[in-house]
Protein backbone atom coordinates (compact mmCIF):
# COMPACT_ATOMS: atom_id res chain seq x y z
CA UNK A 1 1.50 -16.02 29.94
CA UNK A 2 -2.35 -15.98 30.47
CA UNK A 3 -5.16 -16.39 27.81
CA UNK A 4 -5.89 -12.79 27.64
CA UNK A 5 -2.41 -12.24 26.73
CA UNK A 6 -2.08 -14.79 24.16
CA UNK A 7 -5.57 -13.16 22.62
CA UNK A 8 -3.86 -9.58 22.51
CA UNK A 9 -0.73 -10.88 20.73
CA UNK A 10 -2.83 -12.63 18.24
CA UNK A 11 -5.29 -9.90 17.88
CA UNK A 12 -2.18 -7.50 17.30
CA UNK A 13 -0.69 -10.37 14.46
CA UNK A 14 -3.68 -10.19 12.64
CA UNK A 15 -3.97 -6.49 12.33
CA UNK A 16 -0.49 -6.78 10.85
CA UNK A 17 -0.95 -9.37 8.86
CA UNK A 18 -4.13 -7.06 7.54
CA UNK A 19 -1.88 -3.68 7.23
CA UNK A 20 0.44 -5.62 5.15
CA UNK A 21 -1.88 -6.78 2.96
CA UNK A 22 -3.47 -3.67 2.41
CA UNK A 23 -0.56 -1.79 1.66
CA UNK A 24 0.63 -4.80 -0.85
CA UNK A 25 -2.59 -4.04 -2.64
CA UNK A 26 -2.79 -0.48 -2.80
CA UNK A 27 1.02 -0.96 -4.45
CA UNK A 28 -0.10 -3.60 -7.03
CA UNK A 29 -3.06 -1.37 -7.73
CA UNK A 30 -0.89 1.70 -9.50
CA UNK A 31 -0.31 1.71 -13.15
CA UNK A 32 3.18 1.58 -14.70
CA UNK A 33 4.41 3.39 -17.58
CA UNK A 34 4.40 6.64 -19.18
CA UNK A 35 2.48 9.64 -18.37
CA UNK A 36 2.08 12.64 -20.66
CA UNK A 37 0.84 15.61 -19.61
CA UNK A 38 0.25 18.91 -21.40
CA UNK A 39 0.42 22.26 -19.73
CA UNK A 40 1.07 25.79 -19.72
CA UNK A 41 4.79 24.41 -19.94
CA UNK A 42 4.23 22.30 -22.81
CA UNK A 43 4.28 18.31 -22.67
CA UNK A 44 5.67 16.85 -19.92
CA UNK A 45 6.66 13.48 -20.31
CA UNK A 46 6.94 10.60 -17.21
CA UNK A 47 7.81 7.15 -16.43
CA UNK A 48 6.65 5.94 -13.68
């Protein structure tokens, strides 16, 4: 395998490695709990 290889493969490990940690932070970013709404329906009650 020659250097420019060996740069692409770790190129393409760090832009996983940088995907994954996005999407693990956009996931610890949303709330937990309940969620009450009101609406023409009346209240509308969630766990999320």
């Amino acid at each position: 395998m020659n250097r420019n290889m060996l740069y692409i493969v770790i190129a393409i490990l760090v832009v996983v490695v940088a995907v994954l940690g996005y999407k693990y932070y956009q996931d610890s970013q949303q709330t937990t709990g309940v969620e009450i709404n009101m609406g023409k329906d009346g209240i509308s009650i969630e766990k999320k």
